[in-house]
Protein backbone atom coordinates (compact mmCIF):
# COMPACT_ATOMS: atom_id res chain seq x y z
CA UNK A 1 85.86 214.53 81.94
CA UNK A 2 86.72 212.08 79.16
CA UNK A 3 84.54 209.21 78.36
CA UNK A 4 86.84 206.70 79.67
CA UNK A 5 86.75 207.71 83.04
CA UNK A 6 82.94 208.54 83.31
CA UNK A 7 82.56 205.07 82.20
CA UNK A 8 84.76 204.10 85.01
CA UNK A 9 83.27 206.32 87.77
CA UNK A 10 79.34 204.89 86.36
CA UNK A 11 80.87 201.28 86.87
CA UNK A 12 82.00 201.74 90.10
CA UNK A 13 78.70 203.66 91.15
CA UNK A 14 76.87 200.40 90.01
CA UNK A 15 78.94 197.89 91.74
CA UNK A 16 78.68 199.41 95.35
CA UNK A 17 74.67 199.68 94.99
CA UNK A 18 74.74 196.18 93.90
CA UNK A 19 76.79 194.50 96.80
CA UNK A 20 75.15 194.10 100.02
CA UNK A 21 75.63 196.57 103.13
CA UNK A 22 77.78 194.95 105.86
CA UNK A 23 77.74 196.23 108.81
CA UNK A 24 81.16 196.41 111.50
CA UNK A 25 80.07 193.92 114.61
CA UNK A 26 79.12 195.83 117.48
CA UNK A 27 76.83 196.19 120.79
CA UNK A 28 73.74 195.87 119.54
CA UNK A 29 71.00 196.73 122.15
CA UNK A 30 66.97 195.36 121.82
CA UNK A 31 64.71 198.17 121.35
CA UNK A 32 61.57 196.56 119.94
CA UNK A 33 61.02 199.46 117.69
CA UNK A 34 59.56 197.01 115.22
CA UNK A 35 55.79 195.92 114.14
CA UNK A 36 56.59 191.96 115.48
CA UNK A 37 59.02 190.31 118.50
CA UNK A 38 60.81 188.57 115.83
CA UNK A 39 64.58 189.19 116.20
CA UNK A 40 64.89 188.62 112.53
CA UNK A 41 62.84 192.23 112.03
CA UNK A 42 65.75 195.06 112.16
CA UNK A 43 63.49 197.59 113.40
CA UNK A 44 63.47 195.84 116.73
CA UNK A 45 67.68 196.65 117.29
CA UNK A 46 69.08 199.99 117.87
CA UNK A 47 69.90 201.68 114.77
CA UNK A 48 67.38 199.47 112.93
CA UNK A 49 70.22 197.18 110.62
CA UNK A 50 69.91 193.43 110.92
CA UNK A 51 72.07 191.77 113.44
CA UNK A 52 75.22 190.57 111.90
CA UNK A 53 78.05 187.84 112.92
CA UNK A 54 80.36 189.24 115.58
CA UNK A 55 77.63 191.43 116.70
CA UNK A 56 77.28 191.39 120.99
CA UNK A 57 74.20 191.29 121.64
CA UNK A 58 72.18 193.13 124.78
CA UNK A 59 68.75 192.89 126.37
CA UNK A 60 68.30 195.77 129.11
CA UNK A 61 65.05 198.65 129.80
CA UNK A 62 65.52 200.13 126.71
CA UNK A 63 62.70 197.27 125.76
CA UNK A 64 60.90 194.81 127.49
CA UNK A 65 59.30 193.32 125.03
CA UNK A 66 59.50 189.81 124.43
CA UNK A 67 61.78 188.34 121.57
CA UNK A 68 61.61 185.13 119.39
CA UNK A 69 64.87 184.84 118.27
CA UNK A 70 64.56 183.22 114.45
CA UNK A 71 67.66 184.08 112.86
CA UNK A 72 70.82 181.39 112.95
CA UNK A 73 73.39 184.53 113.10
CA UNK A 74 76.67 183.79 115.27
CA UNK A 75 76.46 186.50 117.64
CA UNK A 76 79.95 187.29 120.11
CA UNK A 77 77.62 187.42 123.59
CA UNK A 78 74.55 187.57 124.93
CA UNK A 79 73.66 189.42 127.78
CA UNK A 80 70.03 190.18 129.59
CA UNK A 81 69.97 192.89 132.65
CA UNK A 82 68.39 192.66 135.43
CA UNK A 83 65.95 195.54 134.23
CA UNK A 84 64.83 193.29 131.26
CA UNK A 85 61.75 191.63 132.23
CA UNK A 86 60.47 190.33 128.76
CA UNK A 87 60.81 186.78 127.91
CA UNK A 88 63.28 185.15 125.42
CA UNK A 89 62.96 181.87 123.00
CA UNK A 90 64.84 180.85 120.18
CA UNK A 91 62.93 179.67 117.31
CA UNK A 92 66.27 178.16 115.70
CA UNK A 93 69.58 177.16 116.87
CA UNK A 94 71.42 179.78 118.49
CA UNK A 95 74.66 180.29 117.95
CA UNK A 96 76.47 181.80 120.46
CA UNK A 97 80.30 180.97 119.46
CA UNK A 98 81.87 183.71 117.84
CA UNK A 99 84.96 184.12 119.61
CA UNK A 100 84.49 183.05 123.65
CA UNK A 101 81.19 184.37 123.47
CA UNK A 102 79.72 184.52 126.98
CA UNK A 103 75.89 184.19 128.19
CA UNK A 104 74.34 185.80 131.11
CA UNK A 105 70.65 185.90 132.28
CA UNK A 106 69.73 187.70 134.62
CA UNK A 107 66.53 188.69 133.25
CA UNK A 108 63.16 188.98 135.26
CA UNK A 109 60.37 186.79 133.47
CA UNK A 110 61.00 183.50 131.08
CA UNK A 111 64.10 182.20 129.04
CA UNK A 112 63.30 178.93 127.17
CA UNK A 113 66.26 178.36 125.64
CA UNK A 114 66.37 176.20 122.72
CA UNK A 115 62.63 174.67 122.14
CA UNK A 116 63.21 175.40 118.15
CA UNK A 117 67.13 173.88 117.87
CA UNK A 118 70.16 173.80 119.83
CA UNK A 119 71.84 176.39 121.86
CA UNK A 120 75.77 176.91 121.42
CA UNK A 121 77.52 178.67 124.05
CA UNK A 122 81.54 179.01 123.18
CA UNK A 123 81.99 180.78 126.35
CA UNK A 124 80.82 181.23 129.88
CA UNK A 125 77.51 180.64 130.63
CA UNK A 126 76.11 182.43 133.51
CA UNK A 127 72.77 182.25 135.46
CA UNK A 128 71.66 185.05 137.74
CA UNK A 129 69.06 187.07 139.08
CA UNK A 130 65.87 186.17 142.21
CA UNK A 131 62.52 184.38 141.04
CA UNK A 132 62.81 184.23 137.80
CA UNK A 133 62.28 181.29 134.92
CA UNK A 134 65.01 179.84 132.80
CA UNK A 135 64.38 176.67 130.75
CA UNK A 136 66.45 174.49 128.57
CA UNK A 137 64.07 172.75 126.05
CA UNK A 138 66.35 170.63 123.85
CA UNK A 139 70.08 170.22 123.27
CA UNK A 140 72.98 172.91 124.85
CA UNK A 141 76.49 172.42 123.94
CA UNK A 142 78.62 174.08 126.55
CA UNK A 143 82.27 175.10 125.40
CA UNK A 144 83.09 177.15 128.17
CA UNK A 145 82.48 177.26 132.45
CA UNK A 146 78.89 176.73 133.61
CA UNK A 147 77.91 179.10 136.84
CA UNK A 148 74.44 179.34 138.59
CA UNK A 149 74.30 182.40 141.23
CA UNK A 150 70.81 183.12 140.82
CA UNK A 151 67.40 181.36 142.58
CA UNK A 152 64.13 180.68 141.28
CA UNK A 153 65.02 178.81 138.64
CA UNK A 154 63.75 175.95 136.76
CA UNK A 155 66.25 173.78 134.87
CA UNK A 156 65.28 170.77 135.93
CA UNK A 157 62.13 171.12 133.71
CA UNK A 158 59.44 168.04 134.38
CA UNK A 159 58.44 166.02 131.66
CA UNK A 160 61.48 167.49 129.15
CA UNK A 161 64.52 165.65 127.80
CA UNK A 162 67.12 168.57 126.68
CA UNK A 163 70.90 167.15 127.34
CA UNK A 164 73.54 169.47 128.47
CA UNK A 165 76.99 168.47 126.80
CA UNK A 166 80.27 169.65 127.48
CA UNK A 167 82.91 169.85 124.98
CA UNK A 168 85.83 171.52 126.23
CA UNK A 169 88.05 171.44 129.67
CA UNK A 170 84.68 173.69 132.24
CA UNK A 171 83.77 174.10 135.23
CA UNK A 172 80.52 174.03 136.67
CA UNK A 173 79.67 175.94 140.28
CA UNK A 174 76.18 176.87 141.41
CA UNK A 175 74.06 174.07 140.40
CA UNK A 176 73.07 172.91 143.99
CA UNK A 177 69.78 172.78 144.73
CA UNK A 178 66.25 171.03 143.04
CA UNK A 179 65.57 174.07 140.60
CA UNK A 180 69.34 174.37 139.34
CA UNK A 181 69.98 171.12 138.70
CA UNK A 182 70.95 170.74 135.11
CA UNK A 183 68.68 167.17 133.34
CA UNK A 184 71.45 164.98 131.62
CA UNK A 185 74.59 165.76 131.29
CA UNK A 186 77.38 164.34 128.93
CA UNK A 187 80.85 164.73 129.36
CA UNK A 188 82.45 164.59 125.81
CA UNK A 189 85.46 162.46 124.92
CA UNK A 190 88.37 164.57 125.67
CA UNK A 191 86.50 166.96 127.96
CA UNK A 192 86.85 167.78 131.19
CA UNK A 193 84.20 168.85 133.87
CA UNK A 194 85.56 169.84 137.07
CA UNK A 195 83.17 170.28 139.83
CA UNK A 196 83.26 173.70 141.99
CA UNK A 197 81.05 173.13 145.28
CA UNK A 198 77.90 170.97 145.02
CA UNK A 199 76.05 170.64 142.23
CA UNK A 200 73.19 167.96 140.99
CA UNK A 201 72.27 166.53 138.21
CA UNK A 202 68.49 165.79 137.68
CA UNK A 203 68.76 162.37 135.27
CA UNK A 204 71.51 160.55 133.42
CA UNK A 205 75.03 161.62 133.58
CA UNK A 206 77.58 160.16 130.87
CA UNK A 207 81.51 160.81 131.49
CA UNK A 208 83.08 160.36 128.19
CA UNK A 209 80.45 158.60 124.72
CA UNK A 210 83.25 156.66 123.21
CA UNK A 211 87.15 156.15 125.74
CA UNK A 212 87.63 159.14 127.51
CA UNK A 213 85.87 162.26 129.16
CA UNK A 214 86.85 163.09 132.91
CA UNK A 215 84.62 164.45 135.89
CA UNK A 216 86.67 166.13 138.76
CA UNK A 217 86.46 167.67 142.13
CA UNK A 218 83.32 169.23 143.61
CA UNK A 219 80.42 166.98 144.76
CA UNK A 220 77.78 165.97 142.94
CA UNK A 221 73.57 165.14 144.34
CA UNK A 222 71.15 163.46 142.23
CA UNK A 223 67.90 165.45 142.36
CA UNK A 224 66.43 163.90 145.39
CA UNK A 225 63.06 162.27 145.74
CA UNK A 226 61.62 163.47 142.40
CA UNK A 227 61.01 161.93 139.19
CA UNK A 228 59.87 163.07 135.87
CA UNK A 229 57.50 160.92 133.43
CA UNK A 230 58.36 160.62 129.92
CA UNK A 231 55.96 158.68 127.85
CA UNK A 232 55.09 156.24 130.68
CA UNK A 233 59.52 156.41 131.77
CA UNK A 234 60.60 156.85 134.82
CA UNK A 235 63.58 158.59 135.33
CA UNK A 236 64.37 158.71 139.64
CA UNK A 237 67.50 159.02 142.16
CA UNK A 238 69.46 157.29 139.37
CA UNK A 239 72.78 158.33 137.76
CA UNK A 240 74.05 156.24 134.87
CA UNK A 241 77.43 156.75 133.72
CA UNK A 242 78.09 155.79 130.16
CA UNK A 243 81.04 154.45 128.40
CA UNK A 244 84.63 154.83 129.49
CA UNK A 245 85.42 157.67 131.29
CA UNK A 246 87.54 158.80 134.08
CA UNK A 247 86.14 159.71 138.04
CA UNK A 248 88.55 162.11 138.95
CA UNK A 249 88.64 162.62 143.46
CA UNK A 250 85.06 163.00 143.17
CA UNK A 251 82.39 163.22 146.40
CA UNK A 252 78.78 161.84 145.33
CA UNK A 253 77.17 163.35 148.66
CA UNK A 254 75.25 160.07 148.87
CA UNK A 255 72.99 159.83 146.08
CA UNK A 256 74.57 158.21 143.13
CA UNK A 257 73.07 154.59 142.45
CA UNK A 258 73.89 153.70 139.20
CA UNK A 259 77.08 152.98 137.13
CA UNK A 260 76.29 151.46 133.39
CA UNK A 261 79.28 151.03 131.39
CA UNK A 262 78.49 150.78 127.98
CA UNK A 263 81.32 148.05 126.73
CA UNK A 264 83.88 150.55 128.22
CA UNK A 265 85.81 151.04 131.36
CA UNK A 266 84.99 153.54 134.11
CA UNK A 267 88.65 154.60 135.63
CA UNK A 268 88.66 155.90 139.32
CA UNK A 269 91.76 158.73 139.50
CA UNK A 270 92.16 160.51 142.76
CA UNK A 271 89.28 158.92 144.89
CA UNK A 272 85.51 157.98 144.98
CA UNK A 273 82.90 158.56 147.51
CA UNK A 274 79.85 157.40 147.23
CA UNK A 275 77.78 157.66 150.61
CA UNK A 276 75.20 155.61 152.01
CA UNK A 277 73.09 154.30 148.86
CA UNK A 278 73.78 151.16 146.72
CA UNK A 279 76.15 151.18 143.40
CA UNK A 280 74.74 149.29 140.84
CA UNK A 281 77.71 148.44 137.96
CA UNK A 282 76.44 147.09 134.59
CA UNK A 283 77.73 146.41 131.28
CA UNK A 284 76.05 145.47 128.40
CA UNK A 285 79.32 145.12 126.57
CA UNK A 286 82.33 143.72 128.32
CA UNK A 287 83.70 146.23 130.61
CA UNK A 288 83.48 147.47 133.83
CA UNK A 289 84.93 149.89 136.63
CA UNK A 290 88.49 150.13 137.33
CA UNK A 291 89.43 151.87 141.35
CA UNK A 292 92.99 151.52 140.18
CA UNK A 293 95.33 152.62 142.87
CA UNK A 294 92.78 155.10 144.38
CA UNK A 295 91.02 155.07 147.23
CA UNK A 296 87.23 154.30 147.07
CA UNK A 297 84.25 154.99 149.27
CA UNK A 298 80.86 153.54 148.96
CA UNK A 299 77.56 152.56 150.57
CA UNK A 300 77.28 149.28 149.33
CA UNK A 301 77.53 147.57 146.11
CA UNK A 302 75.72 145.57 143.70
CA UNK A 303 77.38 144.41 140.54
CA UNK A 304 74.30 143.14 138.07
CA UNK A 305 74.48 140.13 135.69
CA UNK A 306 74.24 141.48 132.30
CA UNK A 307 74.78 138.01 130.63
CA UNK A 308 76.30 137.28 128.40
CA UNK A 309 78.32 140.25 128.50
CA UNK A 310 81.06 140.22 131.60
CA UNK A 311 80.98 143.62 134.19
CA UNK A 312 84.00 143.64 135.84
CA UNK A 313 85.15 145.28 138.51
CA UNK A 314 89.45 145.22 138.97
CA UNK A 315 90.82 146.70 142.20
CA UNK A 316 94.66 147.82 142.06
CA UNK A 317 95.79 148.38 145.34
CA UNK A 318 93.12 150.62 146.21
CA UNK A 319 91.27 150.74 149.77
CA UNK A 320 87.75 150.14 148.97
CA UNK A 321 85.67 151.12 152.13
CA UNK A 322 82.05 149.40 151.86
CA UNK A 323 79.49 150.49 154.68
CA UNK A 324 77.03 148.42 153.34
CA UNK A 325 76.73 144.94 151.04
CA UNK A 326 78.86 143.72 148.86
CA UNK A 327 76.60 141.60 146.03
CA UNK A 328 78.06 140.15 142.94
CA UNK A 329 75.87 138.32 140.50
CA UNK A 330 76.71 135.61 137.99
CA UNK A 331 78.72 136.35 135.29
CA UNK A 332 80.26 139.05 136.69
CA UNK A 333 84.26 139.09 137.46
CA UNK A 334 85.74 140.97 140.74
CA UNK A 335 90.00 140.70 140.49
CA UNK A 336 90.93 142.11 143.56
CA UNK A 337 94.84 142.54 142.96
CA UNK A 338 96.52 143.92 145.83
CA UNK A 339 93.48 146.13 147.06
CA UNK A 340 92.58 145.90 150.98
CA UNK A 341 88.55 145.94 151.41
CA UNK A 342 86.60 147.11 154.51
CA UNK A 343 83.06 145.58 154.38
CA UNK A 344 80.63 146.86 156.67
CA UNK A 345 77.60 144.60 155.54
CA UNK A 346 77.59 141.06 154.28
CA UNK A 347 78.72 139.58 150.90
CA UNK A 348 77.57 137.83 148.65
CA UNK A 349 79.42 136.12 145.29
CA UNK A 350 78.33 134.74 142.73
CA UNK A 351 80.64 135.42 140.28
CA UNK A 352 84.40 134.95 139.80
CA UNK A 353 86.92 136.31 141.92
CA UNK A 354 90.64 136.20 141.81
CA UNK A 355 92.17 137.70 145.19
CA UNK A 356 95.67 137.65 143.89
CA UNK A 357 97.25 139.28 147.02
CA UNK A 358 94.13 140.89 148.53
CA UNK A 359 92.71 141.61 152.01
CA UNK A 360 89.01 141.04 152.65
CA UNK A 361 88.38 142.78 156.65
CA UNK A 362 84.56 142.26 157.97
CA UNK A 363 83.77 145.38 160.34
CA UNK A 364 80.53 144.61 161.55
CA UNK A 365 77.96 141.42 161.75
CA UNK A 366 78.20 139.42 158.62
CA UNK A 367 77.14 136.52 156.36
CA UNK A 368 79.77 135.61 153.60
CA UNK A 369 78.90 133.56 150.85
CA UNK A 370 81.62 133.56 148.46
CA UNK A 371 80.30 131.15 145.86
CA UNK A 372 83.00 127.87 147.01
CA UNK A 373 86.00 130.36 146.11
CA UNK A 374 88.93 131.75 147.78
CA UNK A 375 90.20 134.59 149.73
CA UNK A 376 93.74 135.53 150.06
CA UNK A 377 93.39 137.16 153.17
CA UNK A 378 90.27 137.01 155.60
CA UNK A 379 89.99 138.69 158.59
CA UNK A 380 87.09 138.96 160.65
CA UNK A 381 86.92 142.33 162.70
CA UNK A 382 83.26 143.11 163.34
CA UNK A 383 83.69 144.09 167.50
CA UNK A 384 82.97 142.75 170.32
CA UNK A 385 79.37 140.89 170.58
CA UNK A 386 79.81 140.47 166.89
CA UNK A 387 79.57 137.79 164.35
CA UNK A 388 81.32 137.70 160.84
CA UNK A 389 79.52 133.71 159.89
CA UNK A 390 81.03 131.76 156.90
CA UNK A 391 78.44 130.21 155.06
CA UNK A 392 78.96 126.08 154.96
CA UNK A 393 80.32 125.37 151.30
CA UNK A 394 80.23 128.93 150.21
CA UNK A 395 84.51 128.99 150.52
CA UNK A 396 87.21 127.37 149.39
CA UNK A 397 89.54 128.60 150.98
CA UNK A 398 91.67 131.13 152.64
CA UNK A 399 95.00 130.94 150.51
CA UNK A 400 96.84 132.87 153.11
CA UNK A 401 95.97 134.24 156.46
CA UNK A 402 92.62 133.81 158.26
CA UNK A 403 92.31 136.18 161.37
CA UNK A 404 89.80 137.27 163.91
CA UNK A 405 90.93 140.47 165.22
CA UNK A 406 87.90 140.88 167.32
CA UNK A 407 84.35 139.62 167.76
CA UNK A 408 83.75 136.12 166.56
CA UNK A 409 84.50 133.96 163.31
CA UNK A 410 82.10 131.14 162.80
CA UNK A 411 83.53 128.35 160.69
CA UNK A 412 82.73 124.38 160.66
CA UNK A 413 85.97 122.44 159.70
CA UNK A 414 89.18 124.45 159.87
CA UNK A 415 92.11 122.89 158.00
CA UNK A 416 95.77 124.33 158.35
CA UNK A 417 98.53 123.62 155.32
CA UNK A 418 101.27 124.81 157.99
CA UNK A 419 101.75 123.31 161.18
CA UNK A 420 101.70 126.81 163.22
CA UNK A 421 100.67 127.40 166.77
CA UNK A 422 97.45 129.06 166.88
CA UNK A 423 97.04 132.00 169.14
CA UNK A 424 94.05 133.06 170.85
CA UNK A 425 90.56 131.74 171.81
CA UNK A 426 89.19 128.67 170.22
CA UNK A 427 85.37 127.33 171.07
CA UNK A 428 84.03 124.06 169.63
CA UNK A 429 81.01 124.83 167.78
CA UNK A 430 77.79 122.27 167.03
CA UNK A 431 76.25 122.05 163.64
CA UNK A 432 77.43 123.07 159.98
CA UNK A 433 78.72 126.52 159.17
CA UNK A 434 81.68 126.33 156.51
CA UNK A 435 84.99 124.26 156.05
CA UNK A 436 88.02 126.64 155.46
CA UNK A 437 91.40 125.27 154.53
CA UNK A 438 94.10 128.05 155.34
CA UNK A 439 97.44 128.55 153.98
CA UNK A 440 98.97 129.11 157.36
CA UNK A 441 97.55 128.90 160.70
CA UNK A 442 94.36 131.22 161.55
CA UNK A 443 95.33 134.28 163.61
CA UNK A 444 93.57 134.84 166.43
CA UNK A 445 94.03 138.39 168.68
CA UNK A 446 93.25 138.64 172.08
CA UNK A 447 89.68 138.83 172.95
CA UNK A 448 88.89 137.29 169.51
CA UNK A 449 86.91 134.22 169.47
CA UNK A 450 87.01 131.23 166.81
CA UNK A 451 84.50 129.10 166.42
CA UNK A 452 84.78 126.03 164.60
CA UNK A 453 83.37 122.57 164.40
CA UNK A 454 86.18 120.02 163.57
CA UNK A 455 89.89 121.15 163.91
CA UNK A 456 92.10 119.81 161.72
CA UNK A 457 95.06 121.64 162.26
CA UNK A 458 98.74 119.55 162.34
CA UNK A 459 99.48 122.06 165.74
CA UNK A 460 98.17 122.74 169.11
CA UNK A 461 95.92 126.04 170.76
CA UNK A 462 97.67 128.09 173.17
CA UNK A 463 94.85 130.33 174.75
CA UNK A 464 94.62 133.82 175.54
């Protein structure tokens, strides 16, 4: 052998005992062979090499020993069996993206996932298994579908403040009951979370941080009758929804009170319902919600002066279905477009209000004070033995059509622009209620009564 070459071959020799062993990725199983619970420790892995990116990683009998994950390695999946009944924490963010890298518990004692840094999750993330204890300590970026099939659990997790977001088009199924439901949720710009059966949401849910971010489909509970302290905070049957986003045919199940819109615009696609408790709208920049063309269902509604900031509310030509009140503060702005309302409860404005082509129907006993502005269209509807009452000096007017389609319409002076024949039941009425000066002559079906004080109408009554 010349010297050349041996001088080759010993260069060669030196340079692969210099670089560093790297392993293939592969299934790499816990087998807490080592002296600690440290996942950093090789000795605790099958095959006792370090973990490496890429690797999948698996928790099963082979050990059932607990593990501190310490090591910021971007591992291709987690998994933990059913027959794995150690506990898991991470000590440091873990980073569970490499590829769509799924995670599934379905371990048997405690997960406490990211007390020591922030959990990524690039693909699905999966909760199963009976009685056992998952945890979510700080922040979890979801990139991929959420799904909850096990019991026991306890996400909501008292007196914490971890934020799930979601960064990518998911959906979430399984999250239905007081120990699944995820804290706060926030709904990235340009992300998409579509519903799949109930789910809840324990605090503060934000649909897109900056102009967009869409919420779809499904229902969603708040976390009923349970609040958490956090240094002397109260966080109860609340949602807040940040920012502009985008409520895409979406069924509240009754619990959502609060909408705070963050100097951005909340856009209603497909349909809202939001049963039986109030909607409180707020904007601490100008902004507001926008129903669009969409139906819209709610219990009642309270739009908050946030002065000097303007909330708005504009309408389209949705139906809006109130079962409850309708309360508008000061500086607050409801445009009403071509949108036909159904108010079960009273109303109360003191804001502005443009009613462009609008429809305004009572459907039960009510008081309307609408702040000495006008309707386009009133009609009073509330059933028979009922009384929709229009507070003296509280309207304007009634630019177009007022009309009692049953029960009974209380107003004091009623003034007509068009000399029309009225239809229907008139009865004088004694003392001060409101003055209303219609654009044509009131309607008034049969059985309907209207009660007014001083009739000042160039036409005549023909009675029912």
């Amino acid at each position: 052998m010349n010297i050349a070459y041996r001088v080759w071959i010993s260069c060669l020799c030196a340079a692969l005992c210099a670089a560093p062993l790297t392993l293939p990725a592969a299934n790499r199983t816990w087998d807490g062979g080592g002296g600690d619970e440290l996942a950093s420790t090789a000795a605790n892995w099958d095959g006792d090499n370090p973990i490496t990116n890429g690797d999948a990683i698996a928790f099963n009998a082979t050990s059932v020993k607990n593990c501190m994950w310490d090591i910021s390695t971007n591992v291709a999946g987690m998994s933990f069996a059913s027959t794995y009944s150690g506990s898991f924490t991470n000590a440091t963010t873990l980073n569970c993206t490499n590829g769509t890298a799924n995670f599934t518990w379905d371990g048997t004692a405690y997960c406490n996932l990211s007390p020591g840094g922030t959990c990524n999750i690039s693909g699905t993330f999966t909760i199963d298994g009976v009685n056992n204890r998952l945890t979510f300590a700080n922040r979890m970026n979801f990139y991929g579908n959420l799904v909850c099939n096990g019991v026991g659990f306890d996400l909501a997790n008292p007196g914490g403040t971890y934020t799930s977001y979601i960064w990518s088009a998911s959906t979430m199924s399984g999250f239905d009951s007081a120990q699944r439901a995820l804290q706060h949720v926030v709904i990235k710009d340009g992300a998409t979370l579509t519903l799949s059966g109930p789910n809840r949401v324990y605090g503060r849910l934000t649909i897109g941080e900056g102009t967009s971010g869409m919420l779809s489909g499904g229902t969603l509970e708040q976390y009923p009758n349970v609040y958490q302290n956090n240094g002397g905070a109260k966080i109860s049957t609340s949602f807040t929804f940040y920012s502009g986003g985008t409520v895409n045919n979406l069924n509240t199940s009754g619990n959502v009170k609060v909408w705070y819109i963050n100097g951005g615009w909340i856009n209603i696609v497909g349909g809202l319902t939001v049963n039986s408790w109030t909607t409180w709208i707020a904007s601490i920049a100008t902004g507001g919600i926008r129903t669009q063309n969409y139906p819209c269902n709610f219990g009642s509604i309270n739009i908050w002066d946030t002065s000097p900031q303007l909330t708005k509310m504009e309408c389209g030509t949705s139906t809006i279905t109130v079962t409850g009140n309708v309360v508008a503060a000061a500086n607050t702005q409801i445009t009403a477009d071509n949108s036909t309302w159904y108010v079960g409860g009273s109303w109360t404005n003191s804001g502005s209000f443009t009613g462009n082509t609008s429809t305004i129907i009572f459907t039960n006993n009510a008081t309307v004070n609408h702040g000495a502005k006008d309707f386009y269209n009133l009609t009073a509807d509330p059933g028979a033995g009922k009384i929709v009452t229009l507070v003296s000096g509280s309207i304007s007017g009634v630019t177009n059509v007022l009309r009692v389609q049953s029960g009974t319409c209380r107003t004091v002076d009623l003034i007509s622009r068009v000399p029309k024949p009225l239809i229907g039941t008139y009865r004088p009425l004694g003392g001060g209620v409101a003055t209303i000066i219609c654009g044509a002559s009131p309607q008034v079906d049969a059985g309907a009564i209207l009660e007014t004080g001083n009739v000042l109408l160039p036409t005549y009554f023909r009675f029912y």
